[in-house]
C-alpha atoms as a PDB file:
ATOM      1  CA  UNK A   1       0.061  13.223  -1.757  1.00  0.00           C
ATOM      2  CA  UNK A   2      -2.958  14.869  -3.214  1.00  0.00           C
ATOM      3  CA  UNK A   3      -0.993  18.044  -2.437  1.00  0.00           C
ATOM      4  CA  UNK A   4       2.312  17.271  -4.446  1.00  0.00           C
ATOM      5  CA  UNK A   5      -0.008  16.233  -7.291  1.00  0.00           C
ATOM      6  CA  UNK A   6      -1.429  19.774  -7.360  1.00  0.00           C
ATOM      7  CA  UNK A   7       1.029  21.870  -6.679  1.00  0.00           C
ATOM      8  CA  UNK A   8       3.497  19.481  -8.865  1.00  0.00           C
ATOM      9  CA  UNK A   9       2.107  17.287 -11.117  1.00  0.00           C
ATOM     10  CA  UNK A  10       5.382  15.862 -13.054  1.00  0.00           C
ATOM     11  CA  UNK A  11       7.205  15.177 -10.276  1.00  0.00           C
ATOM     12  CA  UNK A  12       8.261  11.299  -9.943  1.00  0.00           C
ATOM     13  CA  UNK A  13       6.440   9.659  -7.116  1.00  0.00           C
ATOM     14  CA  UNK A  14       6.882   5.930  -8.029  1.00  0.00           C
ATOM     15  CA  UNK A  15       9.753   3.704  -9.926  1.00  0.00           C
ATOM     16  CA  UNK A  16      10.045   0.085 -10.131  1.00  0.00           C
ATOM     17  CA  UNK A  17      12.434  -0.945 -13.256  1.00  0.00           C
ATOM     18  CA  UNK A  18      11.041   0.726 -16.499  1.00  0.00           C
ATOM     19  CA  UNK A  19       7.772   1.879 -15.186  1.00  0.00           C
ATOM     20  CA  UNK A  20       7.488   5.167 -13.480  1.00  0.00           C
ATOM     21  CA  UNK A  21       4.387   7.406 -12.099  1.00  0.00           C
ATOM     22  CA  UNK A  22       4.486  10.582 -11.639  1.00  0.00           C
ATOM     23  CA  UNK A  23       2.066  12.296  -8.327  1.00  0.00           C
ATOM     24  CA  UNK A  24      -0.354  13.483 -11.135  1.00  0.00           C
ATOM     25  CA  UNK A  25      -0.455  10.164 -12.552  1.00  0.00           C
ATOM     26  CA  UNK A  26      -0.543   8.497  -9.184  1.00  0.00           C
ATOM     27  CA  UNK A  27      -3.306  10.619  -8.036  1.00  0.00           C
ATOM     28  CA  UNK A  28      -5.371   9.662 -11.478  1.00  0.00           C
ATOM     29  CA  UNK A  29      -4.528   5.884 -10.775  1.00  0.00           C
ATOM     30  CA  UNK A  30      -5.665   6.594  -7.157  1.00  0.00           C
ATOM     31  CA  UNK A  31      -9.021   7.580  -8.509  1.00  0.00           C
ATOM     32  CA  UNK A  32      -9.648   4.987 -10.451  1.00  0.00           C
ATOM     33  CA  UNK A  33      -8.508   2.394  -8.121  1.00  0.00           C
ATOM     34  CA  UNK A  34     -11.122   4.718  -5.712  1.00  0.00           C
ATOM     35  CA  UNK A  35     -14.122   4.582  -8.007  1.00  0.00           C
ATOM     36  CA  UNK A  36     -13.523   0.647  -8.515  1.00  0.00           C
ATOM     37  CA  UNK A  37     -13.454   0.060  -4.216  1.00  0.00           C
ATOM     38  CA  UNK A  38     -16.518   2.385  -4.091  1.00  0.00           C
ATOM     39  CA  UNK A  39     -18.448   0.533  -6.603  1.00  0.00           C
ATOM     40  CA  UNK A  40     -17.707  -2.675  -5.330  1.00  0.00           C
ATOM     41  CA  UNK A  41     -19.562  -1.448  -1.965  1.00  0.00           C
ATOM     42  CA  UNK A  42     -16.480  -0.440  -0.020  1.00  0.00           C
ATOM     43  CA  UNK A  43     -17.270   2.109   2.727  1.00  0.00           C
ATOM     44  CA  UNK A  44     -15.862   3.604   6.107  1.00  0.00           C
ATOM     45  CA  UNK A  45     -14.069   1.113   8.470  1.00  0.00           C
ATOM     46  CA  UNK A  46     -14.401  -1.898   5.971  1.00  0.00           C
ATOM     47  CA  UNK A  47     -11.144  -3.711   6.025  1.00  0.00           C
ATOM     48  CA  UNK A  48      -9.934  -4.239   2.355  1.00  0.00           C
ATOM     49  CA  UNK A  49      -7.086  -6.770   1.457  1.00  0.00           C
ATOM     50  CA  UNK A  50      -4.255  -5.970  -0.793  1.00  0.00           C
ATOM     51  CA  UNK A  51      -2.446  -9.217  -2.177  1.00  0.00           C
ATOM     52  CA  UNK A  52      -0.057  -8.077  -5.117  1.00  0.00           C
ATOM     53  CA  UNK A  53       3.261  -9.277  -5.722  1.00  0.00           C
ATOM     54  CA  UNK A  54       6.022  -6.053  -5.880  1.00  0.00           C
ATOM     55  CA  UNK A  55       4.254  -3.069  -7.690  1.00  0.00           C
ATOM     56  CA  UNK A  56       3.912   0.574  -7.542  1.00  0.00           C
ATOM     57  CA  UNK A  57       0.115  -0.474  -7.123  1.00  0.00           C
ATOM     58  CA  UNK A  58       0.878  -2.017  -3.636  1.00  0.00           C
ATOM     59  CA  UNK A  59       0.851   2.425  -3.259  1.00  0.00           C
ATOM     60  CA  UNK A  60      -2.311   3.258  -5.642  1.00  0.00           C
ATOM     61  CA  UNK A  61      -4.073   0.430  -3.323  1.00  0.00           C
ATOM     62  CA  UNK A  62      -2.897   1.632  -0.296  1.00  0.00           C
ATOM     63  CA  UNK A  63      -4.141   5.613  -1.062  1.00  0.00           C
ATOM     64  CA  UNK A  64      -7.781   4.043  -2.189  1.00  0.00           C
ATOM     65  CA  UNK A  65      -8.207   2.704   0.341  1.00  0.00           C
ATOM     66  CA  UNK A  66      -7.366   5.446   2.678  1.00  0.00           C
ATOM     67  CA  UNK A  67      -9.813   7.712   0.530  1.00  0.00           C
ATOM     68  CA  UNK A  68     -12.451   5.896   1.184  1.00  0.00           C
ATOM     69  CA  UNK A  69     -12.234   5.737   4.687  1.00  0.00           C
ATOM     70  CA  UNK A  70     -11.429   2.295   4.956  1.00  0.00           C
ATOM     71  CA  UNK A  71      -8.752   0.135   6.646  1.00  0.00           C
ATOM     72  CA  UNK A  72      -5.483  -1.253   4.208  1.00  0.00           C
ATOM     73  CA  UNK A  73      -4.617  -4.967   4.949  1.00  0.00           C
ATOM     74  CA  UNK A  74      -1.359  -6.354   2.937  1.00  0.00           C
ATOM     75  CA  UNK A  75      -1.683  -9.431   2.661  1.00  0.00           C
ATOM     76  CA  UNK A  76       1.642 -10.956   1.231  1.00  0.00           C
ATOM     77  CA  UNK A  77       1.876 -12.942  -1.588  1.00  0.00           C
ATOM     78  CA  UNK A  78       4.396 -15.478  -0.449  1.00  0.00           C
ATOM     79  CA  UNK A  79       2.692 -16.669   2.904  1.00  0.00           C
ATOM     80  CA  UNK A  80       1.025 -19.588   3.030  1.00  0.00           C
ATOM     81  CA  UNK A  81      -2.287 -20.363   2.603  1.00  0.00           C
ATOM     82  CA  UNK A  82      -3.047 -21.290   6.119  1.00  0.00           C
ATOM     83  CA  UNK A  83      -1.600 -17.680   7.358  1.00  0.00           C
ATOM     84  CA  UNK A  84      -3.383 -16.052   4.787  1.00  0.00           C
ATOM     85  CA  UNK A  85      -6.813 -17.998   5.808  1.00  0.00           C
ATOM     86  CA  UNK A  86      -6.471 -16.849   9.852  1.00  0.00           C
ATOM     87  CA  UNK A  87      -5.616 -13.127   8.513  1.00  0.00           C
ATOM     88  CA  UNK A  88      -8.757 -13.261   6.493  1.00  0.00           C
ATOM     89  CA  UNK A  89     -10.973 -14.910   9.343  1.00  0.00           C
ATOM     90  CA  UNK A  90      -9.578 -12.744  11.988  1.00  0.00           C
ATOM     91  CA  UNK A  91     -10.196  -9.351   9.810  1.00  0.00           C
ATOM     92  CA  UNK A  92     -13.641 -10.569   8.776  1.00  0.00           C
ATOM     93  CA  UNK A  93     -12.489  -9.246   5.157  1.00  0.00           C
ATOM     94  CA  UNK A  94     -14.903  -9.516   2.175  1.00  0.00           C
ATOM     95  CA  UNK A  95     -12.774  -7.806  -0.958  1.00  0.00           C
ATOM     96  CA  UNK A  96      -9.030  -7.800  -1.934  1.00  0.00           C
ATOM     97  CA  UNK A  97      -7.239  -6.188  -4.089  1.00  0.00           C
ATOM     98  CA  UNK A  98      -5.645  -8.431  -6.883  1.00  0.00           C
ATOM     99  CA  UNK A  99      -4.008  -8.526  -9.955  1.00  0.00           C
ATOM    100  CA  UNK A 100      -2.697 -11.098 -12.676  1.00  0.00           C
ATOM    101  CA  UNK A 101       0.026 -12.372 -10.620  1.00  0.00           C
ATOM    102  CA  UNK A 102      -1.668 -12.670  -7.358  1.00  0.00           C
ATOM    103  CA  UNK A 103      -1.693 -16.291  -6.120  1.00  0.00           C
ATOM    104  CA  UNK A 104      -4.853 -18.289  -5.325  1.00  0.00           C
ATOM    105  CA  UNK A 105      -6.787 -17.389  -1.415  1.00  0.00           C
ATOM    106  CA  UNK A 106      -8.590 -19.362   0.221  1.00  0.00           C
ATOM    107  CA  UNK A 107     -12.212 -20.389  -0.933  1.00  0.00           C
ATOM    108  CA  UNK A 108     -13.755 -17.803   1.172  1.00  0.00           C
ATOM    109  CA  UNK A 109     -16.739 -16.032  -0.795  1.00  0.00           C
ATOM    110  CA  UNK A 110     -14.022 -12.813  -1.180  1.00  0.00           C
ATOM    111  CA  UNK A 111     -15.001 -10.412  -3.794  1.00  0.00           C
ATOM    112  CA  UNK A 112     -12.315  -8.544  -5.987  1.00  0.00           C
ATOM    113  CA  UNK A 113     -11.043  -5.918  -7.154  1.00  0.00           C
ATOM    114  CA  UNK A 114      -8.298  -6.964 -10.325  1.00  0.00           C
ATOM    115  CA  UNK A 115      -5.922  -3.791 -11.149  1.00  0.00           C
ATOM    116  CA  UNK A 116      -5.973  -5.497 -14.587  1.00  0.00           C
ATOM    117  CA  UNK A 117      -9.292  -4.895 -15.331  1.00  0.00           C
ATOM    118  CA  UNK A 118     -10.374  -2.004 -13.317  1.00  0.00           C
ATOM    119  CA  UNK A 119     -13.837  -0.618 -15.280  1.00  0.00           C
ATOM    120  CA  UNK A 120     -13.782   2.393 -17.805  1.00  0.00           C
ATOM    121  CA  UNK A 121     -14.152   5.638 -15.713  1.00  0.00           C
ATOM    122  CA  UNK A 122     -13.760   8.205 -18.526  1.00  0.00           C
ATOM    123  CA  UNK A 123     -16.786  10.357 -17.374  1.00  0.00           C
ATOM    124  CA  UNK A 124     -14.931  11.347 -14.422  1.00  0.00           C
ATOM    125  CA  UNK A 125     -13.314  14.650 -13.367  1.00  0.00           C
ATOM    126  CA  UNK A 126      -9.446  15.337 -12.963  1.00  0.00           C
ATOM    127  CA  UNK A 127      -8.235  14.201  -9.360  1.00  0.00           C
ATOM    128  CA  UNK A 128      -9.711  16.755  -6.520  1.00  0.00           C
ATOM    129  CA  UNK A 129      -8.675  14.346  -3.239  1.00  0.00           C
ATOM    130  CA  UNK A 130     -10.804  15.333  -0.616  1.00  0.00           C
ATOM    131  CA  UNK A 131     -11.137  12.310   1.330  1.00  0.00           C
ATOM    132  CA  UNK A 132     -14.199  12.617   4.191  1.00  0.00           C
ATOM    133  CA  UNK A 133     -13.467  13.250   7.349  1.00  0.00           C
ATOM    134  CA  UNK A 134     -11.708  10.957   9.330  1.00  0.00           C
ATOM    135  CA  UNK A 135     -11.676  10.925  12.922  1.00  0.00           C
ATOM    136  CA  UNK A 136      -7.976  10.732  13.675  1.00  0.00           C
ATOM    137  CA  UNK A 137      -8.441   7.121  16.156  1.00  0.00           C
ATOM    138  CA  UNK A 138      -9.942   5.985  12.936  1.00  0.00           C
ATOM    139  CA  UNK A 139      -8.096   2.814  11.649  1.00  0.00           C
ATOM    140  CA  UNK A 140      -5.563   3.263   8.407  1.00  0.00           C
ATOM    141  CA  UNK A 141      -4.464  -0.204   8.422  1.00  0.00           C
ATOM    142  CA  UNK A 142      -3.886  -2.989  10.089  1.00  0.00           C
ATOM    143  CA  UNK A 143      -0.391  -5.151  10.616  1.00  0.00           C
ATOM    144  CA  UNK A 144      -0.338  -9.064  11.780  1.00  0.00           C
ATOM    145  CA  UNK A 145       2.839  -9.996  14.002  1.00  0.00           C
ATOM    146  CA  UNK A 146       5.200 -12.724  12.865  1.00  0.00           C
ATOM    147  CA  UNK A 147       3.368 -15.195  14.869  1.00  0.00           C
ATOM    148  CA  UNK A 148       6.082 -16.692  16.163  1.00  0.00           C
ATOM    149  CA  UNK A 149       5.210 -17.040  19.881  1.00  0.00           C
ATOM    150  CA  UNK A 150       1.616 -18.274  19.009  1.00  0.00           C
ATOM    151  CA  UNK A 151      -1.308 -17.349  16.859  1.00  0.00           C
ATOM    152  CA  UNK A 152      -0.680 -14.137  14.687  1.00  0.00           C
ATOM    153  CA  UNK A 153      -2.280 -11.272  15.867  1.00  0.00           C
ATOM    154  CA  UNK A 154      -3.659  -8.338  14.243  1.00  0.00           C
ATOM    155  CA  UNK A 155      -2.294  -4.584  15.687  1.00  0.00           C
ATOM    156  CA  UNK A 156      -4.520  -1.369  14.571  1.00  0.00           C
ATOM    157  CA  UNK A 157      -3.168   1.388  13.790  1.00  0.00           C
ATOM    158  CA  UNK A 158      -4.622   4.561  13.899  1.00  0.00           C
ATOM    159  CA  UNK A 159      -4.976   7.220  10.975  1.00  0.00           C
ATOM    160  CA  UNK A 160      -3.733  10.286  13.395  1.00  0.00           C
ATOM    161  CA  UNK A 161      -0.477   7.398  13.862  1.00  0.00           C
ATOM    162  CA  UNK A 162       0.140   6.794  10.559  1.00  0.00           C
ATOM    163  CA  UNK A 163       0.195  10.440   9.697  1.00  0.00           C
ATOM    164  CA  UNK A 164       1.924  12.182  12.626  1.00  0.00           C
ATOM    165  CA  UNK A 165       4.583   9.269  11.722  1.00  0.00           C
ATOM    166  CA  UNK A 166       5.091  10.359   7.881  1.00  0.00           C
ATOM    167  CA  UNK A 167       5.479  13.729   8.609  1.00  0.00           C
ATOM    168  CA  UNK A 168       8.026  13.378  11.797  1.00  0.00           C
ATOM    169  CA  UNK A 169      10.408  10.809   9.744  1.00  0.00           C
ATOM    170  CA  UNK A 170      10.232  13.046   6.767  1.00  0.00           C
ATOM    171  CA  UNK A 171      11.645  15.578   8.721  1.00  0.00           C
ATOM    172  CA  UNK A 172      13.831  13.780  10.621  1.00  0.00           C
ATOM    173  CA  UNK A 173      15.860  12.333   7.848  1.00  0.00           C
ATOM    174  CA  UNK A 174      15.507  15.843   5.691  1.00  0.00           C
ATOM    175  CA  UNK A 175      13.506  14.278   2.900  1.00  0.00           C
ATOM    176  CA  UNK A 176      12.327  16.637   0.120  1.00  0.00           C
ATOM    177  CA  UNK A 177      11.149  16.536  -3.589  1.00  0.00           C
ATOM    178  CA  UNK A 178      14.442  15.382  -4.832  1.00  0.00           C
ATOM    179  CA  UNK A 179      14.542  12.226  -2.301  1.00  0.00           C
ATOM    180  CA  UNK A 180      14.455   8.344  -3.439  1.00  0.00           C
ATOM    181  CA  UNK A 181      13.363   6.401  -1.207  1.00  0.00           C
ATOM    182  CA  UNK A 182      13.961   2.250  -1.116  1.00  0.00           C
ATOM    183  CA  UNK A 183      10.925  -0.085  -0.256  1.00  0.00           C
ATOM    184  CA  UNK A 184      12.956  -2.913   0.411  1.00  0.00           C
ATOM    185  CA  UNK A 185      10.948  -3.858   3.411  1.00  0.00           C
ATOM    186  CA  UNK A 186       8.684  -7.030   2.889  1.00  0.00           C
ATOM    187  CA  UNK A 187       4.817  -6.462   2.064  1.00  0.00           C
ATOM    188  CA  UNK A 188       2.862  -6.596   5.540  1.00  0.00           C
ATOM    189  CA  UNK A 189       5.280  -5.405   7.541  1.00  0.00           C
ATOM    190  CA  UNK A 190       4.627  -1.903  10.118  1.00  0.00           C
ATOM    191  CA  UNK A 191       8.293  -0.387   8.176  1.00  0.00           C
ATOM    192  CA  UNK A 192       6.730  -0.626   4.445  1.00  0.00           C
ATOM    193  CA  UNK A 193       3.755   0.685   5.319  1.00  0.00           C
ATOM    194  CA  UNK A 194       5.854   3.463   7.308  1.00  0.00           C
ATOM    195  CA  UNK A 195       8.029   4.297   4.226  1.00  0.00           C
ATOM    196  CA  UNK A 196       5.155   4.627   2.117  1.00  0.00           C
ATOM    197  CA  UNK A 197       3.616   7.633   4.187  1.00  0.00           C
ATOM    198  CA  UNK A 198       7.266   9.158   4.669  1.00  0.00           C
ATOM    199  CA  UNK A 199       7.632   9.174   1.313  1.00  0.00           C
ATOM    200  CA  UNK A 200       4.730  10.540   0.082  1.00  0.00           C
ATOM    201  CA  UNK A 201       4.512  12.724   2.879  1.00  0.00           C
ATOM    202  CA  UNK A 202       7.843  14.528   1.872  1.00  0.00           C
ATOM    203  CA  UNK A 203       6.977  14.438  -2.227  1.00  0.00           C
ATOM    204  CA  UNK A 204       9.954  11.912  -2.935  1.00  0.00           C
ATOM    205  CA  UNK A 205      10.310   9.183  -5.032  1.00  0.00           C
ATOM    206  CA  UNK A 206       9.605   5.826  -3.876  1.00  0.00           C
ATOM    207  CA  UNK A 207      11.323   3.515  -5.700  1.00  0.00           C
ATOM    208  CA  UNK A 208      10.713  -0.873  -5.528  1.00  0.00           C
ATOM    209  CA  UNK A 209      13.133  -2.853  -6.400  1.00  0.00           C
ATOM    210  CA  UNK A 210      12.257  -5.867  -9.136  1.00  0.00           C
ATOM    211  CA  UNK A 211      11.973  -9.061  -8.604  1.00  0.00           C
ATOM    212  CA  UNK A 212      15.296  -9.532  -9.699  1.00  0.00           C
ATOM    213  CA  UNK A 213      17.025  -6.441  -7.988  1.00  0.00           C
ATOM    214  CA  UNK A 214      15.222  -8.350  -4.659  1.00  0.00           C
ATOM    215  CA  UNK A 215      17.501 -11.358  -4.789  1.00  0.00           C
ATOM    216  CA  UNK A 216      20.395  -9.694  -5.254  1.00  0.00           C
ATOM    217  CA  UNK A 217      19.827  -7.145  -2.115  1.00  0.00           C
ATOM    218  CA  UNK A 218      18.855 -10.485  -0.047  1.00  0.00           C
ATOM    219  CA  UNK A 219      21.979 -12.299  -1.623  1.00  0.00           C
ATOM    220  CA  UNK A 220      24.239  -9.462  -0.711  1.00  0.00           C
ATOM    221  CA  UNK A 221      22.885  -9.042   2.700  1.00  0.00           C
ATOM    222  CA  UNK A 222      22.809 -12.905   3.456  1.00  0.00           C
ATOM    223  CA  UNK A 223      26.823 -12.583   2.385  1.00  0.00           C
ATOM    224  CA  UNK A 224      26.904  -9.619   4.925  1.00  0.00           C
ATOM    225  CA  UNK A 225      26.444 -11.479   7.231  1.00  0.00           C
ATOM    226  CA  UNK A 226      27.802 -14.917   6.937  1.00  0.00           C
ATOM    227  CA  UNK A 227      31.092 -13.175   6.458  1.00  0.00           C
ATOM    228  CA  UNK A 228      30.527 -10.461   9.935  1.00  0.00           C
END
């Protein structure tokens, strides 16, 4: 990502309805978001939380993070509370990433970050990613399973992972700066967090659907197949 943004600042990198970022704007927001984590006493290995309803800063979150070498958690808005506790126990997670829309968690002595009130950083340079070094077992992020055979569990993936993956599916479905690419997956799941890196990795577009534009892709695909 931090290479698109250099070598091609205006290109589009993120579209949901009217709003759009482009990498060099996506790469400032990234730094910001950065600063605020770092701030707030984030470091290497800490697991962070993300638990935003659909937004391109379900991305700027999920970059931060990675910058500063520590492990992305989406946590999604619509699960209940008592999911949303036994993620948070079983991560032993202290900060998550919020915004105005974000519903209530659990009374857990969390600290946040709020996109909607991230603090002035004027004083700092133009975006220069260079994230420390990483060991490639490091953790990116982690993903719970459905929990539907028992208690939820928590898979860790790696950083090496996570990148060998964007860079093979980029290739393998001949994605390029003039790509758009659909995050229609639901938030938490091992495919968003997949299309995210293959997306970025090639220098396409990812685009999110609205809230609205949602329904209507689950309508039409609950049609699908009650008339297969």
């Amino acid at each position: 990502m931090a290479g698109h943004a250099a070598r091609n600042p205006a290109a589009p990198a993120l579209e949901m309805g009217h709003r759009r970022l482009s990498y060099g704007e996506l790469a400032r927001r990234v730094r910001d978001l950065a600063a605020a984590l770092g701030a707030a006493g984030v470091g290497a290995g800490d697991n962070v939380g993300v638990c935003i309803g659909r937004s391109v800063d379900r991305v700027s979150s999920f970059l931060a993070i990675l910058q500063m070498g520590a492990v992305f958690v989406p946590l999604d808005p619509a699960l209940p509370e008592e999911r949303l506790r036994h993620v948070l126990n079983s991560t032993d997670m202290r900060l998550v990433i919020v915004n105005a829309a974000s519903p209530a968690l659990p009374d857990m002595e969390l600290d946040f970050v709020v996109l909607d009130r991230l603090p002035e950083v004027a004083g700092l340079p133009e975006f220069d990613w260079q994230p420390d070094d990483c060991a490639g077992d490091a953790p990116a992020y982690i993903i719970f399973t459905s929990g539907t055979s028992g208690q939820p569990k928590g898979v860790v993936l790696s950083r090496a992972a996570l990148a060998n993956y964007a860079v093979a599916a980029a290739r393998h479905f001949e994605l390029g700066a003039s790509a758009r690419v659909s995050q229609l997956n639901g938030f938490g799941s091992d495919v968003s967090v997949g299309d995210m890196a293959m997306a970025l990795a090639a220098g396409a577009c990812l685009v999110f659907p609205t809230d609205v534009q949602g329904f209507r892709v689950r309508r039409s695909g609950a049609s699908l197949i009650r008339h297969a």
